[in-house]
N, C-alpha and C. Protein backbone atom coordinates (compact mmCIF):
# COMPACT_ATOMS: atom_id res chain seq x y z
N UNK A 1 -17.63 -27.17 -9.15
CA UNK A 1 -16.64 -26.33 -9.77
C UNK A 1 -15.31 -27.04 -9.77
N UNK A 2 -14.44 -26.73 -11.13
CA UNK A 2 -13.22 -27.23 -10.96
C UNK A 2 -12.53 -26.41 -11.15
N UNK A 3 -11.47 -25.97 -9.07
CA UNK A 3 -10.11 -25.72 -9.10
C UNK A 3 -9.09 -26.22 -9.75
N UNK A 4 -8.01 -25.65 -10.51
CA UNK A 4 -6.78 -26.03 -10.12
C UNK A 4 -6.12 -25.68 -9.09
N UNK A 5 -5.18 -26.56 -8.80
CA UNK A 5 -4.14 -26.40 -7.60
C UNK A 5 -3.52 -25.16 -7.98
N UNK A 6 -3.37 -23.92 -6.91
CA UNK A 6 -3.05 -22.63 -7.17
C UNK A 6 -1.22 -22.69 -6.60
N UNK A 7 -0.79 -21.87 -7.75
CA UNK A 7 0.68 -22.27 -7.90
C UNK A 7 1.28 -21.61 -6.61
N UNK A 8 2.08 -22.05 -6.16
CA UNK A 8 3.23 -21.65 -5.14
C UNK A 8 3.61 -20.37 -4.91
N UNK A 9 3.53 -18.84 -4.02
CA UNK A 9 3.34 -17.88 -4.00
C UNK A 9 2.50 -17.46 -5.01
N UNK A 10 1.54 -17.49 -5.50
CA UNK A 10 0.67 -16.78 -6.38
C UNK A 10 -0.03 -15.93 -5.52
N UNK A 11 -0.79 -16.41 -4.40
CA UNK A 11 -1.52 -16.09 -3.29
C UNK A 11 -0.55 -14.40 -2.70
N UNK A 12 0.51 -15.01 -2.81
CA UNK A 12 1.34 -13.75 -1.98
C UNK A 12 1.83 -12.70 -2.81
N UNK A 13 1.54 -12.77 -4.23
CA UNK A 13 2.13 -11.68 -5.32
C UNK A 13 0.63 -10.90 -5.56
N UNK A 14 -0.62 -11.64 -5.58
CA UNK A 14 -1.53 -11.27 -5.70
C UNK A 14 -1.98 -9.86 -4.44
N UNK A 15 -1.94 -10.03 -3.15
CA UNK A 15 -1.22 -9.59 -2.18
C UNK A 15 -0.49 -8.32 -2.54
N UNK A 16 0.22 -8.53 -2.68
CA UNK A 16 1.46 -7.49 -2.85
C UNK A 16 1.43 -6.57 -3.72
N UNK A 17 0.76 -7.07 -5.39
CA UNK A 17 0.00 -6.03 -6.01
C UNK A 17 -0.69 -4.98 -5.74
N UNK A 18 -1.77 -6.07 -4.91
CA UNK A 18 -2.66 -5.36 -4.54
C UNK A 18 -2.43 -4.07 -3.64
N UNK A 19 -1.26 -4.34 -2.82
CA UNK A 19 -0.98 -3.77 -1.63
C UNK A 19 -0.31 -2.61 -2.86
N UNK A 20 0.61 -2.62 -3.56
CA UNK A 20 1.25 -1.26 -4.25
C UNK A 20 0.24 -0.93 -4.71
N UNK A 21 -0.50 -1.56 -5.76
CA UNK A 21 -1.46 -0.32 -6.16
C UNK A 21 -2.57 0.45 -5.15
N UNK A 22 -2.60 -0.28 -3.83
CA UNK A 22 -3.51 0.56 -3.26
C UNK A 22 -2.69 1.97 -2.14
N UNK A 23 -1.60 1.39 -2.30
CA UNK A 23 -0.20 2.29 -1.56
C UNK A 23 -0.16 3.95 -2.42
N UNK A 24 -0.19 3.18 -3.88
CA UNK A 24 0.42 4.45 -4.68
C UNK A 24 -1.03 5.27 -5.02
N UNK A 25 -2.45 4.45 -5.18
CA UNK A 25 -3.76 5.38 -5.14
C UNK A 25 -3.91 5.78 -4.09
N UNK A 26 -3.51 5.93 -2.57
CA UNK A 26 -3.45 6.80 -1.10
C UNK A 26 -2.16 7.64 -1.73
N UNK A 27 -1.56 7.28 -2.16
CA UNK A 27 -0.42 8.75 -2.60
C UNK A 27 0.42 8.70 -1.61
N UNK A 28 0.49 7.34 -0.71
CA UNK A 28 1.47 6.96 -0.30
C UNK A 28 3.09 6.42 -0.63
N UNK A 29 2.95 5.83 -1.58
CA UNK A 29 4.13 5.69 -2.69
C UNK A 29 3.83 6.59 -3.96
N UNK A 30 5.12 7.07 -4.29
CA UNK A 30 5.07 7.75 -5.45
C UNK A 30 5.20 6.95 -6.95
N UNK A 31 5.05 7.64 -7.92
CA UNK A 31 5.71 6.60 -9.54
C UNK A 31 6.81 6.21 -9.20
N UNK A 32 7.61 7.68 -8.52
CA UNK A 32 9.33 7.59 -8.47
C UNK A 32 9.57 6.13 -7.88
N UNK A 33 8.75 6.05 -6.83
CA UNK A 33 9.13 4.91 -5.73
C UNK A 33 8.83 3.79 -6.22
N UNK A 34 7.79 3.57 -7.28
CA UNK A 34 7.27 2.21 -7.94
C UNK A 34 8.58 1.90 -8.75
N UNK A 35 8.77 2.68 -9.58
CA UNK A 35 10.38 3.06 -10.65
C UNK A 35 11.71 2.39 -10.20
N UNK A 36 11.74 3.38 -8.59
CA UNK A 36 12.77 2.85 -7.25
C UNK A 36 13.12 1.07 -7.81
N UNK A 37 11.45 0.82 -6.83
CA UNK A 37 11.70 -0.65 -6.57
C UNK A 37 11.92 -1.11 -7.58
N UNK A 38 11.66 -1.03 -8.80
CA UNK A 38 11.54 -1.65 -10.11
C UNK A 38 12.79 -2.03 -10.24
N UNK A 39 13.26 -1.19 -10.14
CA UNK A 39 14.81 -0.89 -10.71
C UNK A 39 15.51 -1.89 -9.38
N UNK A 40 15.51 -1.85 -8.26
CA UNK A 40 16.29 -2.29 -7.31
C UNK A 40 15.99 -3.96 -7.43
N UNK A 41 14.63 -4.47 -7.88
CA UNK A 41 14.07 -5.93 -8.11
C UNK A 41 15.66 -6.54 -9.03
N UNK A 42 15.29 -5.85 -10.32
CA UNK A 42 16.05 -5.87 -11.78
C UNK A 42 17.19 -5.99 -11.42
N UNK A 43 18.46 -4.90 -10.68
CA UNK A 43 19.59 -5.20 -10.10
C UNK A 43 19.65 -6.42 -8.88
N UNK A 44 18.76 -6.85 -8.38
CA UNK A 44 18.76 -7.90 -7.66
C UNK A 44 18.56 -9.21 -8.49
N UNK A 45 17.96 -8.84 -9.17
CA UNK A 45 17.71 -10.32 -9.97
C UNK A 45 18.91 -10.85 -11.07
N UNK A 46 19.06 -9.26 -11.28
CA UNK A 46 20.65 -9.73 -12.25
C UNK A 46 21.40 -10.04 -11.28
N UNK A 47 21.73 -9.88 -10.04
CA UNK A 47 22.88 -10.53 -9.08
C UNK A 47 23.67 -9.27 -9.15
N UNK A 48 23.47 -7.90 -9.35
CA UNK A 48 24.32 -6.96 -9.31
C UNK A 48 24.07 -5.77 -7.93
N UNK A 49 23.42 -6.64 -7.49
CA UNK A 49 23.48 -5.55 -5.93
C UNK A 49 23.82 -6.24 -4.61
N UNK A 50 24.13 -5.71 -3.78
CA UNK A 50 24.78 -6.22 -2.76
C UNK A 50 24.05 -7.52 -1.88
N UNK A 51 23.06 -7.30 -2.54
CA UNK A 51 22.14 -8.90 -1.65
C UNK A 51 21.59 -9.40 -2.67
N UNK A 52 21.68 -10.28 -3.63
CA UNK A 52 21.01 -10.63 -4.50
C UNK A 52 19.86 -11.42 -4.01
N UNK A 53 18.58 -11.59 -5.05
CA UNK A 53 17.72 -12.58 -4.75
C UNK A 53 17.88 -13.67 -4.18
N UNK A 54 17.61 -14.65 -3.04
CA UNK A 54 18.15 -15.28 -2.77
C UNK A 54 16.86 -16.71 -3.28
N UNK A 55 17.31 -17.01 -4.54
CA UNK A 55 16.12 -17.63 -5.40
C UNK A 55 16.94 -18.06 -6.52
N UNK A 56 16.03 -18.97 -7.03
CA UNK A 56 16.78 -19.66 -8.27
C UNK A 56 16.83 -18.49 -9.31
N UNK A 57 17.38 -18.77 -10.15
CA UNK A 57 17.61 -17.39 -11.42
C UNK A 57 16.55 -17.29 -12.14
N UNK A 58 15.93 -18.77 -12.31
CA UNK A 58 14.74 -18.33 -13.23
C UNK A 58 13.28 -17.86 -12.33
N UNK A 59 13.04 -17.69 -11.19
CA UNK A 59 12.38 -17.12 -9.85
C UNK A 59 12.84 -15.49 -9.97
N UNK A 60 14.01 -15.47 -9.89
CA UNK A 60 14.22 -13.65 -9.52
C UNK A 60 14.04 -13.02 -11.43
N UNK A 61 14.27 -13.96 -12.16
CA UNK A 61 14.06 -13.08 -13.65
C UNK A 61 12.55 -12.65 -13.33
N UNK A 62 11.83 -13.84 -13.43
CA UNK A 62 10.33 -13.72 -12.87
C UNK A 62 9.98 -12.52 -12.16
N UNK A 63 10.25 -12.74 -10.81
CA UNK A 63 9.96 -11.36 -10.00
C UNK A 63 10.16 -9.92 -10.54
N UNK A 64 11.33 -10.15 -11.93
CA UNK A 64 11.97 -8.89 -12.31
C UNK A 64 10.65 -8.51 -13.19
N UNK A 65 10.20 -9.43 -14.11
CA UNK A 65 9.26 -9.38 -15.11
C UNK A 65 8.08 -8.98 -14.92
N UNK A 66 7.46 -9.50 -13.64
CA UNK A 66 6.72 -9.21 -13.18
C UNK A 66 6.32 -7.75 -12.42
N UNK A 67 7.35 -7.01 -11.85
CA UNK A 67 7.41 -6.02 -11.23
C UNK A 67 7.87 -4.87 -12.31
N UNK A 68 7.97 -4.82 -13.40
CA UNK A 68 8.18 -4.28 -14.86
C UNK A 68 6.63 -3.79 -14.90
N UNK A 69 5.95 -5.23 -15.59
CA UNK A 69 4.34 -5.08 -15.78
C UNK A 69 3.84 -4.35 -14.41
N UNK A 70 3.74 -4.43 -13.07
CA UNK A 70 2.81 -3.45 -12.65
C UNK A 70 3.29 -2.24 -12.12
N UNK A 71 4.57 -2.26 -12.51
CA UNK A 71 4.86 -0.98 -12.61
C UNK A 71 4.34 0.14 -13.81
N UNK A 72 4.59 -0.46 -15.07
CA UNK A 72 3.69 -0.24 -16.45
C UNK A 72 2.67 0.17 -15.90
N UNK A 73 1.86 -0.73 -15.58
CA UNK A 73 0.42 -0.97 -14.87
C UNK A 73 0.18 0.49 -14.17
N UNK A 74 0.85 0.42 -12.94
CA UNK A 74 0.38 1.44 -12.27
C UNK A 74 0.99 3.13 -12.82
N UNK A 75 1.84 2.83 -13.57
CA UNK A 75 2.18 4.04 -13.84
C UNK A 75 1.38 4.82 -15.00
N UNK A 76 0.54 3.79 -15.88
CA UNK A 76 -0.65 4.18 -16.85
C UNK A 76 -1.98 4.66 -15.93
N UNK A 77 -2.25 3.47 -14.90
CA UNK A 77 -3.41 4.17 -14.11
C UNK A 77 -3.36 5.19 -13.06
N UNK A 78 -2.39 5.12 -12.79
CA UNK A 78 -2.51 6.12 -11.58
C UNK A 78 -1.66 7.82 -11.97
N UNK A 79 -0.19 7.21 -12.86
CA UNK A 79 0.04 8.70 -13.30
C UNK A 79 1.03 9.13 -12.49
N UNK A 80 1.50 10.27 -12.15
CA UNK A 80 2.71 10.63 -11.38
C UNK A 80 3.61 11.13 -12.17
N UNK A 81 4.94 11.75 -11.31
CA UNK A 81 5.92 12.08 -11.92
C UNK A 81 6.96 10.68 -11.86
N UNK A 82 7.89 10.68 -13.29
CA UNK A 82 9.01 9.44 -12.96
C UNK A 82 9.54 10.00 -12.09
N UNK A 83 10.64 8.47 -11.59
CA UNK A 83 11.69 8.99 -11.10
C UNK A 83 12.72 9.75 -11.93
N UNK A 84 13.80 10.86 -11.48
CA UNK A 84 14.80 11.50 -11.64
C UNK A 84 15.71 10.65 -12.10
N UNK A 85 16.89 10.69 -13.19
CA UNK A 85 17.90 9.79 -13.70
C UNK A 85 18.31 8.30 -13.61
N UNK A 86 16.79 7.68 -13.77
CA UNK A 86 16.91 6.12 -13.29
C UNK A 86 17.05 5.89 -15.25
């Protein structure tokens, strides 16, 4: 079989997916809270919150982009109420 060399945190976003969507199907996190983070990534990545990403710009756009889609993601499969005035 031929690997490629698996890119640099891929391993740990894969992870982390996994971990929200199995958070928000226990009904442990809400949509609101997927929404939350969404939103708090996005102001971090633009550099508009009090701790910004501490990552190159084109790394935190990424993270922003990324956390968009499984938010999408989970908010088609799993359902919920949004958050309130985000």
């Amino acid at each position: 079989m031929n690997y490629s060399a698996p890119n640099p945190g891929e391993e740990s976003l894969v992870i982390l997916q996994s971990l929200l969507c199995l958070l928000r199907e226990k009904n442990i996190l809400s949509r609101a809270d997927i929404e939350e983070l969404c939103r708090k990534v996005s102001l971090r990545a633009a550099g508009m919150a009090d701790e910004p990403l501490p990552c190159c710009p084109e790394s935190a756009l990424a993270a922003s982009q990324d956390m968009q889609r499984l938010t999408s993601y989970i908010g088609q499969r799993y359902g919920g109420k949004h958050a309130r005035g985000i």
